[in-house]
PDB file of N, CA and C in Angstrom:
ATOM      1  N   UNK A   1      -7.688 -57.157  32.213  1.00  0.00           N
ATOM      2  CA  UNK A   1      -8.245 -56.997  33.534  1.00  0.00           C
ATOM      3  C   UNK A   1      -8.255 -58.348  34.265  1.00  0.00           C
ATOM      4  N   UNK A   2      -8.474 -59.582  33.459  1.00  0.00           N
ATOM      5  CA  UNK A   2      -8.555 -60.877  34.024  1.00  0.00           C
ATOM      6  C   UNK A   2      -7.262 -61.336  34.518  1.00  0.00           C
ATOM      7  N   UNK A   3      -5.863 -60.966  33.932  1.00  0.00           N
ATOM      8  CA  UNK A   3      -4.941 -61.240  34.256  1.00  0.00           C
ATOM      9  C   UNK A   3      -4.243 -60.201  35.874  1.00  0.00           C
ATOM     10  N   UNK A   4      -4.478 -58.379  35.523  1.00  0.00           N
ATOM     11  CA  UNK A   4      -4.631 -58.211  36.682  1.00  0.00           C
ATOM     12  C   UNK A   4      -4.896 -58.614  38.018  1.00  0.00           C
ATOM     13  N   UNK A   5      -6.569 -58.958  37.881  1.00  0.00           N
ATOM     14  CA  UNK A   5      -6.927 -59.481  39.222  1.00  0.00           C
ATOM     15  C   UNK A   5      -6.805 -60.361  39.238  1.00  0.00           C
ATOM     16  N   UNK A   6      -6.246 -61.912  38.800  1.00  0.00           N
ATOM     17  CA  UNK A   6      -5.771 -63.378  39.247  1.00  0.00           C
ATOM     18  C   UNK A   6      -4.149 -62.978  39.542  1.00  0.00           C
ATOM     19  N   UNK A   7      -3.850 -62.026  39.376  1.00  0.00           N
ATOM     20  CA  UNK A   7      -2.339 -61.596  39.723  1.00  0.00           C
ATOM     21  C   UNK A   7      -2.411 -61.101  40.895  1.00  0.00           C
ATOM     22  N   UNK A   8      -3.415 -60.444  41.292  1.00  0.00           N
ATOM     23  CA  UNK A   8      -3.820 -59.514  43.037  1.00  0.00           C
ATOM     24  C   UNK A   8      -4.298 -60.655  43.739  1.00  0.00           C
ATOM     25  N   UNK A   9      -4.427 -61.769  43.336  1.00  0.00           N
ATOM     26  CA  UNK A   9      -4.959 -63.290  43.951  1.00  0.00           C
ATOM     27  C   UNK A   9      -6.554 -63.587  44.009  1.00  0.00           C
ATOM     28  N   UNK A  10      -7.375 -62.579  43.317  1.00  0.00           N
ATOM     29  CA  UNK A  10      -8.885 -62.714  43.092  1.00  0.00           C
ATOM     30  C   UNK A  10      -9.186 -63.928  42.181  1.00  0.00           C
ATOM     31  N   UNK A  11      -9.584 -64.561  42.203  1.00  0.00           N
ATOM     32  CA  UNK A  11     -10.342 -65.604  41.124  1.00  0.00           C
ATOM     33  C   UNK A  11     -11.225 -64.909  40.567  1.00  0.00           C
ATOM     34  N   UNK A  12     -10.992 -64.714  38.600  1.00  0.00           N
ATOM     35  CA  UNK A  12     -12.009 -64.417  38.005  1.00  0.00           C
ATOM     36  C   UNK A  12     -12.227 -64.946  37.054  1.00  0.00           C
ATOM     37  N   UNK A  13     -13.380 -64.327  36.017  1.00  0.00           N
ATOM     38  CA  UNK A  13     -13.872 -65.144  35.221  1.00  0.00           C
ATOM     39  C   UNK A  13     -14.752 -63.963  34.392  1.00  0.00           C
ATOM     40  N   UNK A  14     -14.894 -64.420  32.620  1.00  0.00           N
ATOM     41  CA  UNK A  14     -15.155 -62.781  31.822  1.00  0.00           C
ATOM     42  C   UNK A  14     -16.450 -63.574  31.235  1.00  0.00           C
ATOM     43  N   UNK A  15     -17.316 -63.000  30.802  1.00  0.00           N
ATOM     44  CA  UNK A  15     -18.466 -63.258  29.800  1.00  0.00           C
ATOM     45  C   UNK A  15     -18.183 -62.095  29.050  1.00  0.00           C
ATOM     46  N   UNK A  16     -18.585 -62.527  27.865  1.00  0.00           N
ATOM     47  CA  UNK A  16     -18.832 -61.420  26.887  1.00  0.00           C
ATOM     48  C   UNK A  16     -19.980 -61.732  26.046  1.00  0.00           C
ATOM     49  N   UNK A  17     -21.595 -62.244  26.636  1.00  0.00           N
ATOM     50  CA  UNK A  17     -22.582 -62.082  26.563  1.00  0.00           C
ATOM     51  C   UNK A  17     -23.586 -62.531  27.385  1.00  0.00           C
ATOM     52  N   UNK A  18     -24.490 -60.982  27.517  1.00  0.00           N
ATOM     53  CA  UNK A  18     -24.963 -60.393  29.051  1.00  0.00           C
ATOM     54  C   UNK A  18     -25.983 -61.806  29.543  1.00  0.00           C
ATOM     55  N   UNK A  19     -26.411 -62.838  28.717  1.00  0.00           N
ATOM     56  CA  UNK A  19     -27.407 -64.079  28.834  1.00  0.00           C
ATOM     57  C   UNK A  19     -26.753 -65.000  29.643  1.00  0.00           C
ATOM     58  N   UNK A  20     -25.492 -65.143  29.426  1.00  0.00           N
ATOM     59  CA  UNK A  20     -24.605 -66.364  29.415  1.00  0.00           C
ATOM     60  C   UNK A  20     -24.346 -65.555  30.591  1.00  0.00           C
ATOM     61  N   UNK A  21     -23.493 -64.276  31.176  1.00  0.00           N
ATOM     62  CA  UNK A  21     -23.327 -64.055  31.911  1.00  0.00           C
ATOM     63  C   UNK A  21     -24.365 -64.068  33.788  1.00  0.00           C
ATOM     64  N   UNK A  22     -25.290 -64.021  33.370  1.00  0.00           N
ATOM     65  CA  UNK A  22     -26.545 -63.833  34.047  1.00  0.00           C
ATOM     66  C   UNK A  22     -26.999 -65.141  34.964  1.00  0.00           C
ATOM     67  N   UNK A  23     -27.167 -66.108  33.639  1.00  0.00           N
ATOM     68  CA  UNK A  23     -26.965 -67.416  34.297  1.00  0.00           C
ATOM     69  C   UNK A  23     -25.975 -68.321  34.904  1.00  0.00           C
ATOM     70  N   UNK A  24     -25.098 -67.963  34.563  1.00  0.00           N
ATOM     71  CA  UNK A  24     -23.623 -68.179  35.197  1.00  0.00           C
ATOM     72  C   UNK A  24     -23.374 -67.520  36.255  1.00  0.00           C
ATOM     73  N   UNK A  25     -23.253 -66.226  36.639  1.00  0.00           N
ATOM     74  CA  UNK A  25     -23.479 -65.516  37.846  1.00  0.00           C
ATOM     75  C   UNK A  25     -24.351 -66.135  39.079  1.00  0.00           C
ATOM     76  N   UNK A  26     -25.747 -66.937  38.692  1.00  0.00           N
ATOM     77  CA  UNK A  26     -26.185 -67.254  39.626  1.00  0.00           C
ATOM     78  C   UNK A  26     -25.673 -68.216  40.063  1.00  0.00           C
ATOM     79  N   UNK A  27     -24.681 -69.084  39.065  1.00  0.00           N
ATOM     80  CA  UNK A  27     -24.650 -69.997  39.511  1.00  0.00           C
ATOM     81  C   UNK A  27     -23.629 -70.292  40.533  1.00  0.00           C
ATOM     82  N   UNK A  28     -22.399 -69.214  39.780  1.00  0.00           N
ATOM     83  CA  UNK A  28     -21.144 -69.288  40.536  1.00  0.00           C
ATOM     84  C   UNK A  28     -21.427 -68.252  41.940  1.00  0.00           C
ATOM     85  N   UNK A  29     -22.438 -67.381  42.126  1.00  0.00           N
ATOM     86  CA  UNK A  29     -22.086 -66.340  43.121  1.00  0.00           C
ATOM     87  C   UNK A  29     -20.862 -65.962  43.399  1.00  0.00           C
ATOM     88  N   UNK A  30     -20.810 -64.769  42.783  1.00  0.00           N
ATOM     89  CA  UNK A  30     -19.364 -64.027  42.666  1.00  0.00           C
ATOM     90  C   UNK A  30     -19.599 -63.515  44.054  1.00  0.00           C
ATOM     91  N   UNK A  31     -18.211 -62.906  44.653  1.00  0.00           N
ATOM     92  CA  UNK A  31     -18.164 -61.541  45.446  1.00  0.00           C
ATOM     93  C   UNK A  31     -18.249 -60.521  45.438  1.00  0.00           C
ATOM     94  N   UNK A  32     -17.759 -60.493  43.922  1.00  0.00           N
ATOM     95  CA  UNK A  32     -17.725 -59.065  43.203  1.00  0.00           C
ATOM     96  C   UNK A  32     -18.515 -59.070  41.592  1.00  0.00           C
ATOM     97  N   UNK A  33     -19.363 -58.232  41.149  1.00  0.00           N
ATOM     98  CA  UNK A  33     -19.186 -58.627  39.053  1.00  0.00           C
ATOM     99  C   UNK A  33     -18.752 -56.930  38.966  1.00  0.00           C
ATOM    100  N   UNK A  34     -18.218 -57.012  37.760  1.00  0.00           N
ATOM    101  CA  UNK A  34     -17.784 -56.077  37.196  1.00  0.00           C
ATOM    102  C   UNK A  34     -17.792 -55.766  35.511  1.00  0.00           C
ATOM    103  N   UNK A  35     -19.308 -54.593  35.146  1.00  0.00           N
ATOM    104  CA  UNK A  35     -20.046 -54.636  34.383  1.00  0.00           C
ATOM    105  C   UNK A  35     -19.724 -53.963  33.319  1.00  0.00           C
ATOM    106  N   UNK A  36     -19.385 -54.244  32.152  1.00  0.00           N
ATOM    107  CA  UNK A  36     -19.403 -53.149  31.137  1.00  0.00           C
ATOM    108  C   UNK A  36     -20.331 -52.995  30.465  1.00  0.00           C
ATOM    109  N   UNK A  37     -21.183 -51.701  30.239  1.00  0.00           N
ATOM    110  CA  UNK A  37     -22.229 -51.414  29.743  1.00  0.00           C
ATOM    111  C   UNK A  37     -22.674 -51.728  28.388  1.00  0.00           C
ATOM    112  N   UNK A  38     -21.785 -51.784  27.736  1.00  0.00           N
ATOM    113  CA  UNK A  38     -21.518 -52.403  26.296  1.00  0.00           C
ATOM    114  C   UNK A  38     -21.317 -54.003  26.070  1.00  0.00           C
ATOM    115  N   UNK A  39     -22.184 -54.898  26.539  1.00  0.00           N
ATOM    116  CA  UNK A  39     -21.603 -55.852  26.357  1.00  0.00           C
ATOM    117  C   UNK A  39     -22.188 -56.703  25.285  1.00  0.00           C
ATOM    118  N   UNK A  40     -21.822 -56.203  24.109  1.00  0.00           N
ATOM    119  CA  UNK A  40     -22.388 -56.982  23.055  1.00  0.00           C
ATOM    120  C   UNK A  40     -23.218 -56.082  22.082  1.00  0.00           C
ATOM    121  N   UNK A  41     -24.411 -55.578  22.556  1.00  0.00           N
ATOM    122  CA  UNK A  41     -25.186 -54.479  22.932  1.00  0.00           C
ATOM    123  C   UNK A  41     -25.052 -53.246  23.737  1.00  0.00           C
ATOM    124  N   UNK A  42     -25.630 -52.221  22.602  1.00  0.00           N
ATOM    125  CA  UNK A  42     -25.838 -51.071  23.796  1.00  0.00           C
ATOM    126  C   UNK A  42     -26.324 -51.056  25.440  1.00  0.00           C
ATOM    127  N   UNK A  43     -27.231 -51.987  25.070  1.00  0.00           N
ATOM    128  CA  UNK A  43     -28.487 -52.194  26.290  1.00  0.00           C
ATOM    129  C   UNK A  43     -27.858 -53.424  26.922  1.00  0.00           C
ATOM    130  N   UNK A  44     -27.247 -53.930  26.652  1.00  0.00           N
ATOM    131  CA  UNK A  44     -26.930 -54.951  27.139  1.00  0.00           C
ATOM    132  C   UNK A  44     -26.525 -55.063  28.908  1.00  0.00           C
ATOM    133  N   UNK A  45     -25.480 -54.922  28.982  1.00  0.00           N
ATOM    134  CA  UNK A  45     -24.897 -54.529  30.287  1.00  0.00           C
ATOM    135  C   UNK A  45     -26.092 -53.885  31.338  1.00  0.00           C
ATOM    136  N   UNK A  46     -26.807 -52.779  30.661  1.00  0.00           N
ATOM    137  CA  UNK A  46     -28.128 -52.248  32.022  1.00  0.00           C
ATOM    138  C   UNK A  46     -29.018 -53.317  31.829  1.00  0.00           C
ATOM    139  N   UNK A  47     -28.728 -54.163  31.331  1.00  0.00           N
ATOM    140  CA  UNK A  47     -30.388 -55.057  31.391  1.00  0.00           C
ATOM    141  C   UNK A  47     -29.593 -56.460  32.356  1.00  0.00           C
ATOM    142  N   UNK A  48     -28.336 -56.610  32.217  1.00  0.00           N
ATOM    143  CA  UNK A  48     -27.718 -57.261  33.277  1.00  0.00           C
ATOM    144  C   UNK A  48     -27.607 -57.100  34.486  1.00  0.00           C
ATOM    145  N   UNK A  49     -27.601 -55.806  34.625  1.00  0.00           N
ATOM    146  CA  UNK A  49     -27.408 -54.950  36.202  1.00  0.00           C
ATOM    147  C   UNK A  49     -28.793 -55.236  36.573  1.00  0.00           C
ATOM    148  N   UNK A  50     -29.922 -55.160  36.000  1.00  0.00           N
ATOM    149  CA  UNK A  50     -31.038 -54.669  36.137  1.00  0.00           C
ATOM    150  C   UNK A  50     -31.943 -56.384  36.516  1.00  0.00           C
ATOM    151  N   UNK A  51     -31.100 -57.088  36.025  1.00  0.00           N
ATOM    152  CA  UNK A  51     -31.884 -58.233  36.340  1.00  0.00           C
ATOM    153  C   UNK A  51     -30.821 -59.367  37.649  1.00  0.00           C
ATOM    154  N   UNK A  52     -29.454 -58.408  38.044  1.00  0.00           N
ATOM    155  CA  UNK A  52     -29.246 -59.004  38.744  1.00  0.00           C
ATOM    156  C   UNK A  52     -29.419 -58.069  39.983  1.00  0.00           C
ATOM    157  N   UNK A  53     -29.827 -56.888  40.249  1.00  0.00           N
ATOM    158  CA  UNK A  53     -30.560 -55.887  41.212  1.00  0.00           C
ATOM    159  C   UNK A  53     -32.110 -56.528  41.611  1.00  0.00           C
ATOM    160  N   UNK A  54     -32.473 -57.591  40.403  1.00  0.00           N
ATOM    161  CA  UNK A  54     -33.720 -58.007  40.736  1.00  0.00           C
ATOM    162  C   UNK A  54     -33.947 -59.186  41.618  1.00  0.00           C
ATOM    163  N   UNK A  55     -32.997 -59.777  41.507  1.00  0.00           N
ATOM    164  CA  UNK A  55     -32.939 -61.174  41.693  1.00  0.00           C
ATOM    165  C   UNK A  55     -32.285 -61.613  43.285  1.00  0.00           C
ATOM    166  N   UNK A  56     -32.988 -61.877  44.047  1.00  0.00           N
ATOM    167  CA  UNK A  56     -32.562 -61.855  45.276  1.00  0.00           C
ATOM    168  C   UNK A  56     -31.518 -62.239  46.187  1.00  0.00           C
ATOM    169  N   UNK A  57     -31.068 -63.672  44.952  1.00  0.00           N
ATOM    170  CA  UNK A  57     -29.703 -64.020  45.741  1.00  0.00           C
ATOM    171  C   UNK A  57     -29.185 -63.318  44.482  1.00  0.00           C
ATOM    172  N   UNK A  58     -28.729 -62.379  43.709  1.00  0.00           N
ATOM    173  CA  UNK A  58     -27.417 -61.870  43.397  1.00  0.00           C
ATOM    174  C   UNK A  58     -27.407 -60.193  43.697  1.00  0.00           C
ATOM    175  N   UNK A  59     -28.877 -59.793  43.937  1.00  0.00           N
ATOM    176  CA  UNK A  59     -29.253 -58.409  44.847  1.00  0.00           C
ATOM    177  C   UNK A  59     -27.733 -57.803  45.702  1.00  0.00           C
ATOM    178  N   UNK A  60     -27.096 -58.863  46.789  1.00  0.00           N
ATOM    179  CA  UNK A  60     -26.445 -58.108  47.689  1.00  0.00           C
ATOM    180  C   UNK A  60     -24.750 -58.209  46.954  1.00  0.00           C
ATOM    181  N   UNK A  61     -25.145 -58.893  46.032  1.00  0.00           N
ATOM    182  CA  UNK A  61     -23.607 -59.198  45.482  1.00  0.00           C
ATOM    183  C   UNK A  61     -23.137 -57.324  44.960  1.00  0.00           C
ATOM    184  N   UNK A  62     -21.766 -56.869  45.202  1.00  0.00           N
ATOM    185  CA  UNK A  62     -21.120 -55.933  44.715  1.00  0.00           C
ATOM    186  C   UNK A  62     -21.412 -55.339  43.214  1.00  0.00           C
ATOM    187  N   UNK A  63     -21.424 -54.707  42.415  1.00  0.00           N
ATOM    188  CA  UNK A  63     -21.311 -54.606  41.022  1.00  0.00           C
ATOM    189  C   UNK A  63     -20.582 -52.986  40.851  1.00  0.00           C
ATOM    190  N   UNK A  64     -19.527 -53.384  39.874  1.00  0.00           N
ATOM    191  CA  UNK A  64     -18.467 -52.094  39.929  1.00  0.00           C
ATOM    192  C   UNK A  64     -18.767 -51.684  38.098  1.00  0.00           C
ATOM    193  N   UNK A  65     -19.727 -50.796  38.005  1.00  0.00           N
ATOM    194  CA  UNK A  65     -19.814 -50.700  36.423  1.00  0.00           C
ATOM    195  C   UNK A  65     -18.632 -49.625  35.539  1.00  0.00           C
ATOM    196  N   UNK A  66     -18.170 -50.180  34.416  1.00  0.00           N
ATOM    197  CA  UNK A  66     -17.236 -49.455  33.823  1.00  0.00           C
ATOM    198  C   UNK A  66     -17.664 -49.706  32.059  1.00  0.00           C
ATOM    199  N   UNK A  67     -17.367 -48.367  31.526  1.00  0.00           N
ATOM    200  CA  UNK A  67     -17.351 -47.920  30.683  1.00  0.00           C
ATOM    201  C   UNK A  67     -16.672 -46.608  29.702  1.00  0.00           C
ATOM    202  N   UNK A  68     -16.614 -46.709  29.002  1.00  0.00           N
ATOM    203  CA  UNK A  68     -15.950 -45.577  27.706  1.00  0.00           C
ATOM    204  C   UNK A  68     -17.001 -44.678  27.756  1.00  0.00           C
ATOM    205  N   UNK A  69     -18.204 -44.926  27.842  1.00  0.00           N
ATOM    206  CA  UNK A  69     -19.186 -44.247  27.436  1.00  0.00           C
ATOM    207  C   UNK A  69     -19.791 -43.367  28.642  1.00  0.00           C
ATOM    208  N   UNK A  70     -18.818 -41.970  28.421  1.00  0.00           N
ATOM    209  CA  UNK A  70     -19.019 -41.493  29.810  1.00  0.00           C
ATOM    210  C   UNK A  70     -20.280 -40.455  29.537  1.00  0.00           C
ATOM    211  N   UNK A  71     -20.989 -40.267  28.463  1.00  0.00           N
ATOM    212  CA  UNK A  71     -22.292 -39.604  28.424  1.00  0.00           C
ATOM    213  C   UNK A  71     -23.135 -40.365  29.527  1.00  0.00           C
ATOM    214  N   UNK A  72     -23.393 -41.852  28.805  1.00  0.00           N
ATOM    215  CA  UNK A  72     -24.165 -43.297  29.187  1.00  0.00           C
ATOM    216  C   UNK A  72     -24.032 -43.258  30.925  1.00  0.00           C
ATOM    217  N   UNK A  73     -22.807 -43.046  31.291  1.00  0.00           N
ATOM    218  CA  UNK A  73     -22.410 -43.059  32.726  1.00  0.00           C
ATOM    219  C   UNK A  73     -23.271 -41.765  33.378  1.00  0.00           C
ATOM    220  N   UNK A  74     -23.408 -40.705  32.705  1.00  0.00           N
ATOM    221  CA  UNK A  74     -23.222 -39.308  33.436  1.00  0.00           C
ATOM    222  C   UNK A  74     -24.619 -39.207  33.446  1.00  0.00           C
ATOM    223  N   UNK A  75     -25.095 -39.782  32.556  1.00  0.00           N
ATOM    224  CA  UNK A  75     -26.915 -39.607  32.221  1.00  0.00           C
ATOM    225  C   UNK A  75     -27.518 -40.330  33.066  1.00  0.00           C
ATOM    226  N   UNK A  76     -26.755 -41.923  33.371  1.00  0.00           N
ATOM    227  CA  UNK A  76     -27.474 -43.163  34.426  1.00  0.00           C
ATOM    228  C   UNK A  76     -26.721 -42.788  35.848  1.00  0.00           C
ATOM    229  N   UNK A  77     -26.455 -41.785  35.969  1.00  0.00           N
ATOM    230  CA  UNK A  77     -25.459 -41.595  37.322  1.00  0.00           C
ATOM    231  C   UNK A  77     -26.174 -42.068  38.808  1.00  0.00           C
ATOM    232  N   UNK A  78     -27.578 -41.362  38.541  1.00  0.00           N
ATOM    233  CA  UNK A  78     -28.430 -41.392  40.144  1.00  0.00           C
ATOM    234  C   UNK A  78     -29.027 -43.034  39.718  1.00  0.00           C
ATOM    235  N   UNK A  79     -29.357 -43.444  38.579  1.00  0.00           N
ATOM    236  CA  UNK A  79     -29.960 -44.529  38.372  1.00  0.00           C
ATOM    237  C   UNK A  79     -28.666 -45.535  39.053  1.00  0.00           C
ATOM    238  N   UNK A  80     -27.698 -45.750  38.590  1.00  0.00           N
ATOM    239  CA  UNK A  80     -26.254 -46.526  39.076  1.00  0.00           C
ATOM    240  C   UNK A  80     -26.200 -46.421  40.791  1.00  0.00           C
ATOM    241  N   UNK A  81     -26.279 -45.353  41.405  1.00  0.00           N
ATOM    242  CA  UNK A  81     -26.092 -45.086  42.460  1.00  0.00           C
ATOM    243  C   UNK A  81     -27.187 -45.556  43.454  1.00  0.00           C
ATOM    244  N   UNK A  82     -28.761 -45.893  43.471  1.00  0.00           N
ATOM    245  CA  UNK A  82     -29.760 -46.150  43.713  1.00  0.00           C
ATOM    246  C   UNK A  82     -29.827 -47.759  43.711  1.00  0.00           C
ATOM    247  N   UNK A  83     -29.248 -48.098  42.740  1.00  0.00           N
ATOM    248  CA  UNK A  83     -28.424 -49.959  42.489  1.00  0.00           C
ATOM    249  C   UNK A  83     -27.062 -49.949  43.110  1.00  0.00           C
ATOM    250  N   UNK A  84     -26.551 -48.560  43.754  1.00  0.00           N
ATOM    251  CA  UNK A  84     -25.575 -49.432  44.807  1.00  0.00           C
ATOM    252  C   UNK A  84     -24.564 -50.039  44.008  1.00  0.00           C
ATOM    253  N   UNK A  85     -24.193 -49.284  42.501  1.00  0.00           N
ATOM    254  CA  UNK A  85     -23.114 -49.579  42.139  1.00  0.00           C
ATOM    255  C   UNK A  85     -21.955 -48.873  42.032  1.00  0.00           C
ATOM    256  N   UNK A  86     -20.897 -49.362  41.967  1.00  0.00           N
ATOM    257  CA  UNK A  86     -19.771 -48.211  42.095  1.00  0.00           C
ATOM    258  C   UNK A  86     -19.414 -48.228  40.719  1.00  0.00           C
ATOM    259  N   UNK A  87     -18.929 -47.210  39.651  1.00  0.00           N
ATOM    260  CA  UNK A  87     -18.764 -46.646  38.649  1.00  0.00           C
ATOM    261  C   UNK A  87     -17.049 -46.625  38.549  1.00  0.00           C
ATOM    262  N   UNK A  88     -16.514 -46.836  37.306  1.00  0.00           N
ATOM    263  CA  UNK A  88     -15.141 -46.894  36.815  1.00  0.00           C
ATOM    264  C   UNK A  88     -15.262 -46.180  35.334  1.00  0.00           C
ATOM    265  N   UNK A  89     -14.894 -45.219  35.176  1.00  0.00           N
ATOM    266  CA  UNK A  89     -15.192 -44.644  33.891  1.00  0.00           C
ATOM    267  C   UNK A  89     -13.667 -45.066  32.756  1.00  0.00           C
ATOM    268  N   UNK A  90     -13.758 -45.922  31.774  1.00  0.00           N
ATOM    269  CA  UNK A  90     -12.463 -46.364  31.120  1.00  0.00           C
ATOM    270  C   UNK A  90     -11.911 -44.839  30.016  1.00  0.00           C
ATOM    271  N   UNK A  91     -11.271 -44.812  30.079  1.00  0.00           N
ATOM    272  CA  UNK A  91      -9.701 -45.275  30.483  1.00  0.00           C
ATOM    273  C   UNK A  91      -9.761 -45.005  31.990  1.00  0.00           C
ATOM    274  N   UNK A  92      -8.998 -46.107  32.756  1.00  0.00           N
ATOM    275  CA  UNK A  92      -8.839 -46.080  33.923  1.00  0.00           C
ATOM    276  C   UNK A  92      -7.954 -46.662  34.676  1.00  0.00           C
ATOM    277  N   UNK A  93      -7.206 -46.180  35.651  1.00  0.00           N
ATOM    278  CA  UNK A  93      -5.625 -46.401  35.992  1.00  0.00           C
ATOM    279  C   UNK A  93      -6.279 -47.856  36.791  1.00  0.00           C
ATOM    280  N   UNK A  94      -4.848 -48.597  36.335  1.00  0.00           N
ATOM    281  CA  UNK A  94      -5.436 -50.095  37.145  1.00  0.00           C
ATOM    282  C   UNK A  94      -5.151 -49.876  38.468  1.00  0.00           C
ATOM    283  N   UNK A  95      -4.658 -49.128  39.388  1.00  0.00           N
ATOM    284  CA  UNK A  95      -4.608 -48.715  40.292  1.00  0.00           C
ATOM    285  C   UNK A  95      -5.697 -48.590  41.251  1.00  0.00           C
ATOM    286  N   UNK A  96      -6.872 -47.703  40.340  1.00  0.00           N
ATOM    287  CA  UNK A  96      -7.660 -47.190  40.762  1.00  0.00           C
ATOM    288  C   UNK A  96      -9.101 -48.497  40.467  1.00  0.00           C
ATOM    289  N   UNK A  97      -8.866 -49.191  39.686  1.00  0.00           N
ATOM    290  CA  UNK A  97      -9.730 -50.644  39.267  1.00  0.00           C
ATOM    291  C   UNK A  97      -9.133 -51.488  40.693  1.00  0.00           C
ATOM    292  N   UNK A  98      -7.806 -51.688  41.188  1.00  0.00           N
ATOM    293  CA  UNK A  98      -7.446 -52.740  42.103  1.00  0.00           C
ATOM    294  C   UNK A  98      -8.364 -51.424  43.458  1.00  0.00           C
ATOM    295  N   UNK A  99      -8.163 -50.313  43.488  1.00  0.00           N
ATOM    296  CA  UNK A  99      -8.494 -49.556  44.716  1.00  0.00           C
ATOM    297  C   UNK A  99     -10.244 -49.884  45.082  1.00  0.00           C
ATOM    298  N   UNK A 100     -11.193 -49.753  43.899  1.00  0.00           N
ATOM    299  CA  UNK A 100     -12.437 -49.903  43.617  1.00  0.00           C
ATOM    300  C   UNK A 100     -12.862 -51.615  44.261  1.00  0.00           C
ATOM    301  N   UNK A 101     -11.947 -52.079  43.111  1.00  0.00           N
ATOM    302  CA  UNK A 101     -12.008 -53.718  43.968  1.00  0.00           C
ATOM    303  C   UNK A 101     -12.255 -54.098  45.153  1.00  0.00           C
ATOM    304  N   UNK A 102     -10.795 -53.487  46.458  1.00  0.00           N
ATOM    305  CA  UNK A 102     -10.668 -53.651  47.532  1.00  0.00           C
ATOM    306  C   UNK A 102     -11.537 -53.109  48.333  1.00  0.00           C
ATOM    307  N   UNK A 103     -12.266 -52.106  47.990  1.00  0.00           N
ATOM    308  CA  UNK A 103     -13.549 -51.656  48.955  1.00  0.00           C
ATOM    309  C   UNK A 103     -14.659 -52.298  48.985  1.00  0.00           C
ATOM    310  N   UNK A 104     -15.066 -53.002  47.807  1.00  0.00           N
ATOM    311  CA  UNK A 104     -15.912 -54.066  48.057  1.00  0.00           C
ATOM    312  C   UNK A 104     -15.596 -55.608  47.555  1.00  0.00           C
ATOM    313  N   UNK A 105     -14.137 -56.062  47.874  1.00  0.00           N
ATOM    314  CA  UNK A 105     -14.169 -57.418  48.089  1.00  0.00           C
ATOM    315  C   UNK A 105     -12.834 -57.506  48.549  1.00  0.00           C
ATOM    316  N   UNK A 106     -12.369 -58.634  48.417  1.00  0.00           N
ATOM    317  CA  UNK A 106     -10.988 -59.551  49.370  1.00  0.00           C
ATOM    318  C   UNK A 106     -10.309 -60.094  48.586  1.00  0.00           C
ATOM    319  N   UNK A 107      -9.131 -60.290  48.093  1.00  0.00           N
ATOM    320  CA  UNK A 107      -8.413 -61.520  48.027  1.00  0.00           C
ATOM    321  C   UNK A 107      -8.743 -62.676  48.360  1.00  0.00           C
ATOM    322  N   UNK A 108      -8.901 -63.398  47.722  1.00  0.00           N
ATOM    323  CA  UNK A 108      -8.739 -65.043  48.225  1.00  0.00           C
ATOM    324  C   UNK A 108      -7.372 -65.606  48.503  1.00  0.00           C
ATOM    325  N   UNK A 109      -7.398 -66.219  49.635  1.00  0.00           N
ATOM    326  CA  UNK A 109      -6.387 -67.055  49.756  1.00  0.00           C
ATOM    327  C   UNK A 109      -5.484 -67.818  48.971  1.00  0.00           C
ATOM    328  N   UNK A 110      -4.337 -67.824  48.661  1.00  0.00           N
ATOM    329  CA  UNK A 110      -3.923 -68.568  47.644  1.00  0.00           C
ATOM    330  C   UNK A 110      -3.838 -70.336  47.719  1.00  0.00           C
TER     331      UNK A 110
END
């Protein structure tokens, strides 16, 4: 996915633990994050969403959550939607990951 979107000209960047990610997020202010619910932990990923829904400067930032775990998805559906996140259920056409992207962010300039 990281190679995707630095190929569509997005600047990105992956954590693969939800602590490290959290504090780093504030620091860099993304345009976009893009959450997998599993990150490390079950709980992991909603306790990321959940503390960056809290937090006032990363509140208006985008968050596009994706996961395998389409029970997890189908059960948190109105909860996801109420946080104003947009949902990617994996397997998922990169098509439809670059389409998700473009509705809530931009290309950067090269």
């Amino acid at each position: 996915m990281l190679e995707l979107l630095e190929g569509e000209g997005y600047r990105a960047k992956t954590y693969k633990v939800a602590e490290d990610a959290y504090r780093q997020l504030l620091d860099d202010r993304p345009s976009l994050i893009i959450v997998d619910i599993h990150m490390g932990t079950p709980e992991s990923g909603w306790q990321l969403i959940e503390l960056l829904r809290l937090n006032p400067v990363a509140h208006p930032t985008p968050i596009i959550v994706c996961s395998a775990d389409a029970h997890a998805l189908g059960e948190k559906a109105a909860h996801l939607r109420e946080r104003d996140c947009v949902v990617l259920q994996k397997p998922f056409d990169l098509d439809d990951l670059l389409g998700k992207v473009a509705t809530v962010s931009a290309p950067l300039p090269a």
